[in-house]
N, C-alpha and C. Protein backbone atom coordinates (compact mmCIF):
# COMPACT_ATOMS: atom_id res chain seq x y z
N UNK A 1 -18.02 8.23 -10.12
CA UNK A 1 -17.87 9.21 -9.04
C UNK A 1 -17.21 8.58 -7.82
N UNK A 2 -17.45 7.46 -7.60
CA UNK A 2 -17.42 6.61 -6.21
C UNK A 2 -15.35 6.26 -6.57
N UNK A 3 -14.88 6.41 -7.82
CA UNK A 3 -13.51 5.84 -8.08
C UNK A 3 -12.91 7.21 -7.56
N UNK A 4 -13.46 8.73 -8.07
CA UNK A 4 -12.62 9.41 -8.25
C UNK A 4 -12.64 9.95 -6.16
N UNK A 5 -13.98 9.33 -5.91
CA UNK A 5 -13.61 10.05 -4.54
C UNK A 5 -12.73 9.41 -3.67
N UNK A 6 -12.57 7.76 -3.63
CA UNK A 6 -11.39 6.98 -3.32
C UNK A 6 -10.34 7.08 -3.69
N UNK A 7 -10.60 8.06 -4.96
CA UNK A 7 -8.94 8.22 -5.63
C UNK A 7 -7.97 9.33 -4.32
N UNK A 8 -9.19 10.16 -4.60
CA UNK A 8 -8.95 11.63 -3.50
C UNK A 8 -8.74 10.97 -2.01
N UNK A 9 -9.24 10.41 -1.49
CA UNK A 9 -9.28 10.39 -0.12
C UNK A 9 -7.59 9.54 -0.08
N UNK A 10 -7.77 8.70 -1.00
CA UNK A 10 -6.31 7.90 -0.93
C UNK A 10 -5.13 8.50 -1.07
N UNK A 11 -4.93 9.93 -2.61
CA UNK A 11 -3.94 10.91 -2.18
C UNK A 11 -3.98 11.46 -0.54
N UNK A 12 -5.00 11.76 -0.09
CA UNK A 12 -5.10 12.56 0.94
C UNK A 12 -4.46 11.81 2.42
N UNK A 13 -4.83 10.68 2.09
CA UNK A 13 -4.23 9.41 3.31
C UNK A 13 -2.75 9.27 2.75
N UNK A 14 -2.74 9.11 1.98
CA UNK A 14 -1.35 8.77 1.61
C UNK A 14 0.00 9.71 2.05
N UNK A 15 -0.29 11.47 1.81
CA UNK A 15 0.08 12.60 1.83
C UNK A 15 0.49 12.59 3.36
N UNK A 16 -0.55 12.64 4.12
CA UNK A 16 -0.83 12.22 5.24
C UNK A 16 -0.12 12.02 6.05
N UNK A 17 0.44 10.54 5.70
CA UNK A 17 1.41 9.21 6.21
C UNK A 17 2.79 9.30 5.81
N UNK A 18 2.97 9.99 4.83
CA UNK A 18 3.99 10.10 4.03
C UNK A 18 5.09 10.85 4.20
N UNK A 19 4.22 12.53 4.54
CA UNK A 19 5.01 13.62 4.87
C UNK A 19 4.77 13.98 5.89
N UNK A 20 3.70 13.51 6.83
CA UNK A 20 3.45 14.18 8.72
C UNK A 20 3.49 12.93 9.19
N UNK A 21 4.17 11.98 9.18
CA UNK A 21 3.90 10.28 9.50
C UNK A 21 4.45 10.26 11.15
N UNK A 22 5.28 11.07 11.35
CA UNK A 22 5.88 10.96 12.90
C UNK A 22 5.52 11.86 13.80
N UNK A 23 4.89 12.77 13.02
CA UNK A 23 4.44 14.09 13.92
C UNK A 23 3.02 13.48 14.26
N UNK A 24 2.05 12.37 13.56
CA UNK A 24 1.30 12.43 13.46
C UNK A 24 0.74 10.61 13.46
N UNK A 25 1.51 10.02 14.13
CA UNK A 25 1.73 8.47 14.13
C UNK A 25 0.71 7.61 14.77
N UNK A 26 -0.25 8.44 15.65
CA UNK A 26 -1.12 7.34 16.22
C UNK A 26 -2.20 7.79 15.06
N UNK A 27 -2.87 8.78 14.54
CA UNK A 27 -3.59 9.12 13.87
C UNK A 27 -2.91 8.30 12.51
N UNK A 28 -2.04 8.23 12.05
CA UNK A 28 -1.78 7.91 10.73
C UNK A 28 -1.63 5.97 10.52
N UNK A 29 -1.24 5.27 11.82
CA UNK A 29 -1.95 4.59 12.43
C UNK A 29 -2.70 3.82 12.38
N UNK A 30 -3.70 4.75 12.46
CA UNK A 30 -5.20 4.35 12.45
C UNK A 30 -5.58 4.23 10.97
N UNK A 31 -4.72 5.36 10.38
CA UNK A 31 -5.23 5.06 8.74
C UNK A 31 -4.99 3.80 7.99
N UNK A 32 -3.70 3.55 8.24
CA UNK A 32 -3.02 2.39 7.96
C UNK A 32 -3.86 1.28 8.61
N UNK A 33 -4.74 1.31 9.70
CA UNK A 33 -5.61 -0.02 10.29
C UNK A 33 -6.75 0.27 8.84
N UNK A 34 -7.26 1.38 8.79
CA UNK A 34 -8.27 1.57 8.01
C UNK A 34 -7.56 0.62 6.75
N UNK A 35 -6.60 0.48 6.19
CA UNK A 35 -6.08 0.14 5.09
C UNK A 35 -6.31 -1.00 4.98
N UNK A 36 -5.81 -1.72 6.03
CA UNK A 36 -5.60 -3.15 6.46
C UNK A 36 -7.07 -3.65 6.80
N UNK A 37 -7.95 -2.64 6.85
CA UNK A 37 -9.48 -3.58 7.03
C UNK A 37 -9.84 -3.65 5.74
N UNK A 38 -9.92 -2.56 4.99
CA UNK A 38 -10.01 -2.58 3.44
C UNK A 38 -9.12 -4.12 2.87
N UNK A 39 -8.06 -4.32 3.00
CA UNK A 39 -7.44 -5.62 2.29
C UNK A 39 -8.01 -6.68 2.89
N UNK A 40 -8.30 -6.79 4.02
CA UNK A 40 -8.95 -8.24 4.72
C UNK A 40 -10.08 -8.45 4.25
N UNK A 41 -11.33 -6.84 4.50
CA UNK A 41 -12.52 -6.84 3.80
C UNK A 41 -12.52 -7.58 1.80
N UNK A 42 -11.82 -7.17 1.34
CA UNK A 42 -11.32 -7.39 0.20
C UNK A 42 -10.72 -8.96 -0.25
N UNK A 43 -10.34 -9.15 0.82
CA UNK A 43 -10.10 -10.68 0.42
C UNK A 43 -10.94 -11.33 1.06
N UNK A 44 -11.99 -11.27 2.17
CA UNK A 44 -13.07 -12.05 2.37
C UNK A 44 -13.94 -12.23 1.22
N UNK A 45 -14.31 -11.12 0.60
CA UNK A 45 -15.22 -11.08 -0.49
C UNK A 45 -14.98 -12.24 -1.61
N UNK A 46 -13.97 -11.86 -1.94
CA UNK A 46 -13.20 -12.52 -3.06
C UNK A 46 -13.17 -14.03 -2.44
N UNK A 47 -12.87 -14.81 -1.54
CA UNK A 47 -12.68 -15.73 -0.73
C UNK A 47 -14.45 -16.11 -0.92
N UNK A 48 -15.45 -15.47 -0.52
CA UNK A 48 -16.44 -16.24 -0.23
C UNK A 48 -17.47 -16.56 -2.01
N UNK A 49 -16.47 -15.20 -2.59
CA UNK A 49 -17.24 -15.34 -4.03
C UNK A 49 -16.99 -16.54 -4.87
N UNK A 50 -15.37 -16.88 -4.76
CA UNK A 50 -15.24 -18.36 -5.00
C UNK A 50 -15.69 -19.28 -4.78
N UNK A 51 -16.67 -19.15 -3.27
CA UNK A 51 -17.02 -20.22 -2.69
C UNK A 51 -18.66 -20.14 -3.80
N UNK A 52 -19.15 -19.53 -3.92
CA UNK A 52 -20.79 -19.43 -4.88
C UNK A 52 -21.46 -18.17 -4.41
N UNK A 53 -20.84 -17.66 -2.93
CA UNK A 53 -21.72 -16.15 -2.72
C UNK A 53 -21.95 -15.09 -3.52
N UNK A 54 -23.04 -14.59 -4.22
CA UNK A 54 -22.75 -14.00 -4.87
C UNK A 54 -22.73 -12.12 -4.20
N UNK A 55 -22.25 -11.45 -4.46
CA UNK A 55 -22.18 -9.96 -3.57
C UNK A 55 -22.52 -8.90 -4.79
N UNK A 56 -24.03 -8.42 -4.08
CA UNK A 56 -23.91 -6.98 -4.48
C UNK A 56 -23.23 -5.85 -4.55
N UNK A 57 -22.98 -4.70 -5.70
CA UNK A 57 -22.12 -3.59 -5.33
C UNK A 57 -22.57 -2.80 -3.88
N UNK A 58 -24.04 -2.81 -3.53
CA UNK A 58 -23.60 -2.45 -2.39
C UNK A 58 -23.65 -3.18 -1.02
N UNK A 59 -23.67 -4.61 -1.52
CA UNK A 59 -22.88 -5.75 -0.04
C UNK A 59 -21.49 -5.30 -0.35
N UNK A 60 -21.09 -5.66 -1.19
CA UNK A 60 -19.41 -5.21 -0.81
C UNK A 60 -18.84 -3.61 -0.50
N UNK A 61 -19.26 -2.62 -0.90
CA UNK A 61 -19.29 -1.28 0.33
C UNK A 61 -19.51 -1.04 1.55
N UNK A 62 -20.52 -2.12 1.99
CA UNK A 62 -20.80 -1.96 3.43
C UNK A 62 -19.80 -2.78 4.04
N UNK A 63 -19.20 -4.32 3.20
CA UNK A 63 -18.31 -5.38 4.36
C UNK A 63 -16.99 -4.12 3.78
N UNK A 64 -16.57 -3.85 2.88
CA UNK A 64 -15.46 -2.76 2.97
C UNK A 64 -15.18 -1.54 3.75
N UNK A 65 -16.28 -1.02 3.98
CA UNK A 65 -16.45 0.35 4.62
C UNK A 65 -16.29 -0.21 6.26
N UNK A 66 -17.18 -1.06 6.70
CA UNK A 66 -17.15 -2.05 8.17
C UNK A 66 -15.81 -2.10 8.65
N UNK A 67 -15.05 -2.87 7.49
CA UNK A 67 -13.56 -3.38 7.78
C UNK A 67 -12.75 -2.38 8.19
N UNK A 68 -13.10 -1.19 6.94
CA UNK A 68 -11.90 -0.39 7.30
C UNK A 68 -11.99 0.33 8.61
N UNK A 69 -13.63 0.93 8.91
CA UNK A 69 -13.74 2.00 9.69
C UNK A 69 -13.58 0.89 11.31
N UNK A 70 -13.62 -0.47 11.41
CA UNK A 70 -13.23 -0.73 12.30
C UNK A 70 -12.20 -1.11 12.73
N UNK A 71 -11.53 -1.60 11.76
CA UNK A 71 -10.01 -1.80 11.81
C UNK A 71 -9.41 -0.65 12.26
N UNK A 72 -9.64 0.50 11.72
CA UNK A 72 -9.42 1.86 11.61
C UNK A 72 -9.26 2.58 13.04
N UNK A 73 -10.19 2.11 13.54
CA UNK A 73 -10.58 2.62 15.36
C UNK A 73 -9.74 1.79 16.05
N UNK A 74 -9.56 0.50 16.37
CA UNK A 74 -8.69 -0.88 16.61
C UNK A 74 -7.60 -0.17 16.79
N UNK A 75 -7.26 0.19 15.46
CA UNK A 75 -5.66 0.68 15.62
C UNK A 75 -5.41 1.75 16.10
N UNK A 76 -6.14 2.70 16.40
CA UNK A 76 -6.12 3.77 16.59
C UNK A 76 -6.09 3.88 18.08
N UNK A 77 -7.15 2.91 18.61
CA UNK A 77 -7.20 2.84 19.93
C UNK A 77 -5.83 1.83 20.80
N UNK A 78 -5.39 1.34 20.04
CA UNK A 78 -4.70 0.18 20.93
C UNK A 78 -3.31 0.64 20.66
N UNK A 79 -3.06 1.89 19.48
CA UNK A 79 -1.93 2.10 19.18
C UNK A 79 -0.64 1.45 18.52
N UNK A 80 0.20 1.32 20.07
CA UNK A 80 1.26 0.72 19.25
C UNK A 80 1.23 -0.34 19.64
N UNK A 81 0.35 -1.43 20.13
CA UNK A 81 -0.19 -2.18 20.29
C UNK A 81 -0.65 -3.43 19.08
N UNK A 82 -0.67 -2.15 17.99
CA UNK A 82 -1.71 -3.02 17.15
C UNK A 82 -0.47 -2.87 15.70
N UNK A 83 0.28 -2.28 15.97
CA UNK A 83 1.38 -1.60 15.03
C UNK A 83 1.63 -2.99 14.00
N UNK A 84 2.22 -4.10 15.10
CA UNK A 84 2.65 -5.20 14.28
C UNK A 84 1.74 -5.66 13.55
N UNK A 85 0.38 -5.75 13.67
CA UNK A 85 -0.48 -6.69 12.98
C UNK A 85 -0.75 -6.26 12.08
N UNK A 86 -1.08 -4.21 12.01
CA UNK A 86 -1.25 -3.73 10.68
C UNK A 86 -0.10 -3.88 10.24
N UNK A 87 0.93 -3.60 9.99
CA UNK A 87 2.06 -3.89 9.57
C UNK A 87 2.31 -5.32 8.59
N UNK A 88 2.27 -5.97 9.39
CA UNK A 88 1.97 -7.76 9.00
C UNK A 88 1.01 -7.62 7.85
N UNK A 89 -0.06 -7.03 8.15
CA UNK A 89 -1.24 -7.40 6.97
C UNK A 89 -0.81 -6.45 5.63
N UNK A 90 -0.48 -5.28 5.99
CA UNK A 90 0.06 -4.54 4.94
C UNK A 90 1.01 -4.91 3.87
N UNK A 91 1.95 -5.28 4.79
CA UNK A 91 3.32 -5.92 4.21
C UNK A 91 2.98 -7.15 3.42
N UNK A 92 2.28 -8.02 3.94
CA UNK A 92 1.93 -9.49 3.31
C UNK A 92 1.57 -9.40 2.14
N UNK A 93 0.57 -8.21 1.76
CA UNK A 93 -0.30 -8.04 0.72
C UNK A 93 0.56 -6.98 -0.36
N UNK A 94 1.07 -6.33 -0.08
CA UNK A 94 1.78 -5.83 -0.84
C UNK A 94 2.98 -6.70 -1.23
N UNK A 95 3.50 -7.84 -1.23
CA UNK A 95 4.33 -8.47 -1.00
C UNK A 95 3.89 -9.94 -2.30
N UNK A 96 2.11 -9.87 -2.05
CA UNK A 96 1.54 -10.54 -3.18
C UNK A 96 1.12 -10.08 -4.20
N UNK A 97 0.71 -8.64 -3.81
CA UNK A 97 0.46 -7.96 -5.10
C UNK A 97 1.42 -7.59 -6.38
N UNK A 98 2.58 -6.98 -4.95
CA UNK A 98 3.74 -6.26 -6.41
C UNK A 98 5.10 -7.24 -6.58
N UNK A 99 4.98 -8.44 -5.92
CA UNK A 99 5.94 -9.26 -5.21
C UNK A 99 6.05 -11.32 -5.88
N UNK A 100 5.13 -10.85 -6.69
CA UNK A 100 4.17 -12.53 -7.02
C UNK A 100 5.30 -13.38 -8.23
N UNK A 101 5.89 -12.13 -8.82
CA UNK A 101 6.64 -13.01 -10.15
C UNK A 101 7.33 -13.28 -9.61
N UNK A 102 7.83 -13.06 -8.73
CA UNK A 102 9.55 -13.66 -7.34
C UNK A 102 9.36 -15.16 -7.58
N UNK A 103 8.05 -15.77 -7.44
CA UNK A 103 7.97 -16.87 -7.57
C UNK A 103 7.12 -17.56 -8.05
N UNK A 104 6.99 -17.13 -9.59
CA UNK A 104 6.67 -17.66 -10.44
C UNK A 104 7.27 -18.82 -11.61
N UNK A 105 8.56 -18.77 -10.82
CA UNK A 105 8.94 -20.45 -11.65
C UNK A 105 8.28 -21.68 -10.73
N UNK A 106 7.87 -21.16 -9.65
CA UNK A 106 6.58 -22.48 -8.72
C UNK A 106 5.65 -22.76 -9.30
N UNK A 107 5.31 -23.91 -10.36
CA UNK A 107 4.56 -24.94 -10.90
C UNK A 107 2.91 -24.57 -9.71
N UNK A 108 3.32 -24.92 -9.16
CA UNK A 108 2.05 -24.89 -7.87
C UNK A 108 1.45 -23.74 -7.84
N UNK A 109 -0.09 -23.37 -8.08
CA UNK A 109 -0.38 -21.63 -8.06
C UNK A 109 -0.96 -21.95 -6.38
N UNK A 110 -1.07 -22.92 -5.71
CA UNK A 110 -0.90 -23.01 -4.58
C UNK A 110 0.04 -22.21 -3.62
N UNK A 111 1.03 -23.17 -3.89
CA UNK A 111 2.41 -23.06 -3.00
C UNK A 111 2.63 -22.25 -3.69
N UNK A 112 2.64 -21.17 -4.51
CA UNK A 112 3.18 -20.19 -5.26
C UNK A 112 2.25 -18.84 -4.52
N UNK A 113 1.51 -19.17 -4.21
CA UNK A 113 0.73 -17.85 -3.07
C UNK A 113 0.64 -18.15 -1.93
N UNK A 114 1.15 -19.11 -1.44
CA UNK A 114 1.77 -19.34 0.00
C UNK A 114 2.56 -19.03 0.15
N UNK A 115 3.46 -18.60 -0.39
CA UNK A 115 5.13 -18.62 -0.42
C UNK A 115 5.43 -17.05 -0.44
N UNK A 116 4.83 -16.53 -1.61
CA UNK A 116 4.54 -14.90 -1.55
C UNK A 116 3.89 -14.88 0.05
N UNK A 117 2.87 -14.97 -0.17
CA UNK A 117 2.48 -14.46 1.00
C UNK A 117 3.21 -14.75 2.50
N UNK A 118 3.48 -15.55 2.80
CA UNK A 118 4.66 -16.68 3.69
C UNK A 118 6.15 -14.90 3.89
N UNK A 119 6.15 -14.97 2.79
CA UNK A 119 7.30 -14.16 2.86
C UNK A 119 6.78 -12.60 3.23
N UNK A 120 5.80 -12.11 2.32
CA UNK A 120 5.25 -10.60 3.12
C UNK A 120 4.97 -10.56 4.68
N UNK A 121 4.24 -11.89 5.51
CA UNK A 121 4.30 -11.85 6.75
C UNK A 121 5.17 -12.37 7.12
N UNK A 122 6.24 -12.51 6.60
CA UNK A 122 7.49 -12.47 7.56
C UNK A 122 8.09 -11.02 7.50
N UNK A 123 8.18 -10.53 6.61
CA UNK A 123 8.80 -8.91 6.46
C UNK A 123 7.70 -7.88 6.60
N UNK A 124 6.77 -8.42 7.54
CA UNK A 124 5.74 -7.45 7.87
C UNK A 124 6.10 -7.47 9.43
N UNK A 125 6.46 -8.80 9.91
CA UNK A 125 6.38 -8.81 11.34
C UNK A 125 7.70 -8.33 11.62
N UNK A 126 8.78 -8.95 10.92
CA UNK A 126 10.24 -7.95 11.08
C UNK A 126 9.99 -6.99 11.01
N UNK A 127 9.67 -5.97 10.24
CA UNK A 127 9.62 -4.24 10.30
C UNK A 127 8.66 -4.03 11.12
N UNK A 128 7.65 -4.61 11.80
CA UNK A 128 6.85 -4.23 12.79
C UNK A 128 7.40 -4.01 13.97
N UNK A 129 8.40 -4.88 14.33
CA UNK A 129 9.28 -5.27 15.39
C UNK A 129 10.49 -4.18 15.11
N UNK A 130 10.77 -3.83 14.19
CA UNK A 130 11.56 -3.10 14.46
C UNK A 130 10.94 -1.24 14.36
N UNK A 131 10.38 -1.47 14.05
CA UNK A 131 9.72 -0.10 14.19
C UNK A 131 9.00 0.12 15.67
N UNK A 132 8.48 -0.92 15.96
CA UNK A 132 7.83 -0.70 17.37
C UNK A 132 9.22 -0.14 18.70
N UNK A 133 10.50 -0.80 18.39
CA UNK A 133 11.71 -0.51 19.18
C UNK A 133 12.32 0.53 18.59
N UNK A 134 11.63 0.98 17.32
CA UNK A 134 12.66 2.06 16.59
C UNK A 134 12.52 3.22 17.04
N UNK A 135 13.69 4.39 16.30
CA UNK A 135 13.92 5.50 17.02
C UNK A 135 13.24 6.48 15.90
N UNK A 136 13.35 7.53 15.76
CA UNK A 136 12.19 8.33 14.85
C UNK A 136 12.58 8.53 13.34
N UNK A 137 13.88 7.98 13.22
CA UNK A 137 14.52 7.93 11.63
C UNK A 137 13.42 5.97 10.97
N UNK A 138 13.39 5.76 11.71
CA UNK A 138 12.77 4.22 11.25
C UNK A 138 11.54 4.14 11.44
N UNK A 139 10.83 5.27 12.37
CA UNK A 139 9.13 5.84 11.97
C UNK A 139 9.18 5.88 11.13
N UNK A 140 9.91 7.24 10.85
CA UNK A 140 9.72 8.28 9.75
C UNK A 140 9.77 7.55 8.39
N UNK A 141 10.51 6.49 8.27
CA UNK A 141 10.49 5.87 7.01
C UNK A 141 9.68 4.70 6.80
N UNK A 142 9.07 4.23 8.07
CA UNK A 142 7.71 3.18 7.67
C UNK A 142 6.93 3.58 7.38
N UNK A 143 6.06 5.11 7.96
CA UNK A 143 4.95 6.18 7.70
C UNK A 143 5.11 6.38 6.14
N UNK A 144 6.85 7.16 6.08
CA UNK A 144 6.94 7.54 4.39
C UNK A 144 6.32 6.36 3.33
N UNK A 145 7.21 5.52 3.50
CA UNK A 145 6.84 3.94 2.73
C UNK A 145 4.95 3.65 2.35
N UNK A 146 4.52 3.40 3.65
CA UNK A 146 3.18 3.20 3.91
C UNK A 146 2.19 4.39 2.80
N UNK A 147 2.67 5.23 3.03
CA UNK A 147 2.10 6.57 2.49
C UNK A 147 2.51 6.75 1.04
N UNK A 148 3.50 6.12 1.04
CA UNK A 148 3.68 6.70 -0.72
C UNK A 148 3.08 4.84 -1.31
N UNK A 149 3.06 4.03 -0.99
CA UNK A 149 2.72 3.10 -1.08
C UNK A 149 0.97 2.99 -1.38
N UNK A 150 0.04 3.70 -0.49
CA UNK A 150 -0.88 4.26 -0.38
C UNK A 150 -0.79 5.56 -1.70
N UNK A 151 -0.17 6.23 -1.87
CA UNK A 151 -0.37 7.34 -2.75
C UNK A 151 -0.43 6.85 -4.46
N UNK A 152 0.78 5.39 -4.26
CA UNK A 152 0.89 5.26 -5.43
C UNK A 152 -0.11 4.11 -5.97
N UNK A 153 -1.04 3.25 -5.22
CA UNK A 153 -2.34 2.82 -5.49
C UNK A 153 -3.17 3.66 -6.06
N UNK A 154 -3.09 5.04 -5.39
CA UNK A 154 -4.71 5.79 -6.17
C UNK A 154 -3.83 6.77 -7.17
N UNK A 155 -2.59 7.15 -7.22
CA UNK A 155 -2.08 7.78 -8.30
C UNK A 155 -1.52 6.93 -9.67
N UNK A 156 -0.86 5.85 -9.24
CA UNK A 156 -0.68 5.11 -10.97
C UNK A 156 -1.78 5.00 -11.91
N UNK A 157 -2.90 4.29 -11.46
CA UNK A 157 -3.61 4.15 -12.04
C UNK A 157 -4.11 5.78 -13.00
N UNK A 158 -3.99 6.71 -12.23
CA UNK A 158 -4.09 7.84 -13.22
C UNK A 158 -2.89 8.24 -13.88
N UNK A 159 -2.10 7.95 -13.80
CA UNK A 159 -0.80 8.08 -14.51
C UNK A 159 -0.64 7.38 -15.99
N UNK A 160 -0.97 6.00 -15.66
CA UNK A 160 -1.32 5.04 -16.54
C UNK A 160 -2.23 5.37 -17.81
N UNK A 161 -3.50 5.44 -16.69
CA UNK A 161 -4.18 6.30 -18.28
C UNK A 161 -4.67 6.84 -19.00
N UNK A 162 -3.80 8.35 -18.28
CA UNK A 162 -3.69 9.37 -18.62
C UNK A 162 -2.46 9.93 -19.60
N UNK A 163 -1.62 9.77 -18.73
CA UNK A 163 -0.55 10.57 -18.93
C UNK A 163 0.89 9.72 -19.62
N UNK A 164 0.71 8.32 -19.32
CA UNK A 164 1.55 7.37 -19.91
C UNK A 164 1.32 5.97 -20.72
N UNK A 165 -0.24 6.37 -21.54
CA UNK A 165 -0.68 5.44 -22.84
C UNK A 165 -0.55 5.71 -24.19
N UNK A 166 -0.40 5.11 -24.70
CA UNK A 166 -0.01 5.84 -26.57
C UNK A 166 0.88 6.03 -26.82
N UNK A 167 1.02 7.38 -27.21
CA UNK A 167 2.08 7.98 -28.17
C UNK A 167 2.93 8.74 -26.76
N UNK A 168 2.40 9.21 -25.47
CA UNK A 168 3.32 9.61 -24.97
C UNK A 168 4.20 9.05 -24.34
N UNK A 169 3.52 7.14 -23.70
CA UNK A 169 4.62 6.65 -23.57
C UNK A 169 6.12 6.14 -24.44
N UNK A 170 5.46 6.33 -25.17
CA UNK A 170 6.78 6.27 -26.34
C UNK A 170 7.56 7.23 -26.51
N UNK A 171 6.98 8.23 -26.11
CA UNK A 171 7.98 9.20 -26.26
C UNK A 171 8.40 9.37 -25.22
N UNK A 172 8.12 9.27 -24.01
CA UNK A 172 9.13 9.17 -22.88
C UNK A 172 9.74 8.07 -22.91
N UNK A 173 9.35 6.60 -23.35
CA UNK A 173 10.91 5.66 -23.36
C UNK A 173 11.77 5.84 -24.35
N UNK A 174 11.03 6.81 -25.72
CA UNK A 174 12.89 6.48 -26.52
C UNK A 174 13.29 7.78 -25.97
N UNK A 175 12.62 8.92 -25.42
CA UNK A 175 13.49 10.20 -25.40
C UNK A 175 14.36 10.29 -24.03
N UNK A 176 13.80 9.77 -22.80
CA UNK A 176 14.02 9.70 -21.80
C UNK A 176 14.79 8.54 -21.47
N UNK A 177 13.86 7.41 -20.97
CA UNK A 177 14.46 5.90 -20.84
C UNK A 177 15.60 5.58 -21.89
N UNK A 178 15.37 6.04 -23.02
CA UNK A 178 16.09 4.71 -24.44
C UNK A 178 14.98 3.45 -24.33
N UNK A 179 15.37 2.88 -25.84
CA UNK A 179 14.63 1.98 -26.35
C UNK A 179 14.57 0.72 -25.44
N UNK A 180 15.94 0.54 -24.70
CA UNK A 180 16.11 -0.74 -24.38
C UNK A 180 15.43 -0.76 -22.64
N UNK A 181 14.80 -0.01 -22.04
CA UNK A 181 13.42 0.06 -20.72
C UNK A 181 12.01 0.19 -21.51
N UNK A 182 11.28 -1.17 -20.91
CA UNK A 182 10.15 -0.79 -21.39
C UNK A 182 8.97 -0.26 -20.27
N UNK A 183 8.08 0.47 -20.46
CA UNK A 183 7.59 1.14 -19.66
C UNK A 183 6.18 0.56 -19.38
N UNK A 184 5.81 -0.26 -18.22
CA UNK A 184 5.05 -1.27 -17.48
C UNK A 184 4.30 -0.36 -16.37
N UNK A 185 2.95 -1.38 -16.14
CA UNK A 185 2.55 -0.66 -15.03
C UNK A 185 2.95 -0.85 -13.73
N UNK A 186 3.66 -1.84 -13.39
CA UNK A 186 4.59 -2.52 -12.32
C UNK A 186 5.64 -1.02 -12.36
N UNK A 187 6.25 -0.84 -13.49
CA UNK A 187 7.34 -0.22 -13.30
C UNK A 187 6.93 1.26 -12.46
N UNK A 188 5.56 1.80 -13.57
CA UNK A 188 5.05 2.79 -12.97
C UNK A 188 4.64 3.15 -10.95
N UNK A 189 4.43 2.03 -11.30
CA UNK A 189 3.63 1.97 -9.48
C UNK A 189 5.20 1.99 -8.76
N UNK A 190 6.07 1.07 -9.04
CA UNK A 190 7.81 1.14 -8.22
C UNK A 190 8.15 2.82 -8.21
N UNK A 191 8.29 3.02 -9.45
CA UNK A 191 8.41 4.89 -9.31
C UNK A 191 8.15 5.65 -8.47
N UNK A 192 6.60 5.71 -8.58
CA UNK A 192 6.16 6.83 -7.63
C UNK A 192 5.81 6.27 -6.10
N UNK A 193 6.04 4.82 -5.56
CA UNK A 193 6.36 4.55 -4.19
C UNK A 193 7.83 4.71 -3.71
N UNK A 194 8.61 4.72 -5.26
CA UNK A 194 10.38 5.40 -4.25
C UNK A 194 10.21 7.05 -4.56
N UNK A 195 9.69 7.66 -5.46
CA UNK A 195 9.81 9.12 -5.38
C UNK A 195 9.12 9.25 -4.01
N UNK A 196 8.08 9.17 -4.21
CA UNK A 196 7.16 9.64 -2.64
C UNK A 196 7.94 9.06 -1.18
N UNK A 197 8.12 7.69 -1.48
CA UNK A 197 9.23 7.20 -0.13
C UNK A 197 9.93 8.56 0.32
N UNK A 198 10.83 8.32 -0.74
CA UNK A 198 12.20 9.22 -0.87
C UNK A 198 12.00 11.04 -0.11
N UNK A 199 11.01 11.38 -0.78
CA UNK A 199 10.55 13.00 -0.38
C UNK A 199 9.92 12.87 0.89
N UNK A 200 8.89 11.81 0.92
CA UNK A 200 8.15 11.62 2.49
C UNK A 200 9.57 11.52 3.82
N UNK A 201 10.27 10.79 3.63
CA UNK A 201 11.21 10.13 4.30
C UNK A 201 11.78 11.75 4.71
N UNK A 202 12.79 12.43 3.25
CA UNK A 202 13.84 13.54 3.57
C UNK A 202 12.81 14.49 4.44
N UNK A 203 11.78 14.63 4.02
CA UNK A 203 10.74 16.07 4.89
C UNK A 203 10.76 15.91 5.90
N UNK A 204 10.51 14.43 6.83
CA UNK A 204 10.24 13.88 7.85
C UNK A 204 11.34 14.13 9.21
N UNK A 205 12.28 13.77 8.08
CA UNK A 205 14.03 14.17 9.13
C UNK A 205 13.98 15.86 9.34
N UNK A 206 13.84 16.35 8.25
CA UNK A 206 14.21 18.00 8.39
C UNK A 206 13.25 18.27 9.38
N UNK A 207 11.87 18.26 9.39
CA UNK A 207 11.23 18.47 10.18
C UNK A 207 11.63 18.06 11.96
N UNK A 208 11.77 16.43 12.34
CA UNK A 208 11.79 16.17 13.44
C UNK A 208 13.25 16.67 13.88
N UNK A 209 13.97 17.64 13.16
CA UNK A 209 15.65 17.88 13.35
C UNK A 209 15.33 19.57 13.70
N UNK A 210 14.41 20.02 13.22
CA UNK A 210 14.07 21.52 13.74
C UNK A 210 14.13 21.76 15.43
């Protein structure tokens, strides 16, 4: 129950950010801080579990829920203030998550997640910086991004496996793709963060052009 209601709230944040992202930027914002407490919360855990802590399912709801809902306010309150840092944290992590085989001929699983990561906060703090000076076409497409980025966390996974395991992915790569694309969950998640980009982004212009 607890997956499918994170599933929901995450379309709903995502939607959100995606397609009202400029009309609606200090609030959406704040969601995006909420996001960014969730990943910090999330890697503390993980960070201290290595160390021997061990965490209950519900110690880790409360340091997750903490993170986000204060991160969440942080950003919300300080605005554009706080733009770069969520930004930074967002970017970094997405950057290790969907971003990691970039440099995987690095021997080192060290320097091989320094380096990912090294590189997401650098292209977290660039687009922070430029979005903080930007004009409402370069909102509109960090909100979109953020949001379909967000949409496509709690939607692949149902895509995956549901709608694209078995026999139907096969039949969408030889009927659709051809034989020679194979159909990944990497690939899946790239999809529906450029479809959603893409639609979040065009709505965003028509709208702020009315």
């Amino acid at each position: 129950m607890s997956d499918i209601v994170i599933t929901v709230l995450g379309l709903l944040a995502g939607c959100l950010m995606c397609f009202e992202g400029y009309k609606m930027f200090r609030l959406c914002l704040g969601i995006a801080g909420g996001v960014a407490g969730y990943i910090i919360g999330g890697f503390l855990i993980g960070i201290t579990g290595n160390l021997g802590i061990a965490w209950s399912g519900l110690g880790k709801s409360i340091v997750l829920i903490l993170f986000s809902i204060g991160l969440g306010i942080l950003a919300f309150s300080l605005y554009m203030k706080a733009l770069i840092a969520v930004t930074t944290i967002i970017c970094a992590f997405w950057f290790y998550d969907d971003f990691f085989f970039l440099f995987e001929r690095v021997s080192n699983s060290v320097l091989r997640s320094v380096l990912t990561g090294g590189a997401g906060i650098f292209a977290g703090v660039l687009i922070g910086i430029i979005v903080y000076y930007a004009q409402k076409w370069t909102i509109s497409l960090f909100t979109a991004f953020i949001g379909a980025r967000i949409i496509s966390g709690a939607l692949s996974p149902v895509l995956w496996s549901v709608l694209l395991s078995g026999d139907e992915a096969q039949n969408i790569q030889q009927q659709i793709l051809g034989s020679d694309v194979l159909i990944t969950y990497p690939l899946v998640r790239l999809l529906v963060v450029v479809a959603f980009c893409t639609a979040g982004f065009i709505i965003q212009l028509k709208t702020f052009k009315k």
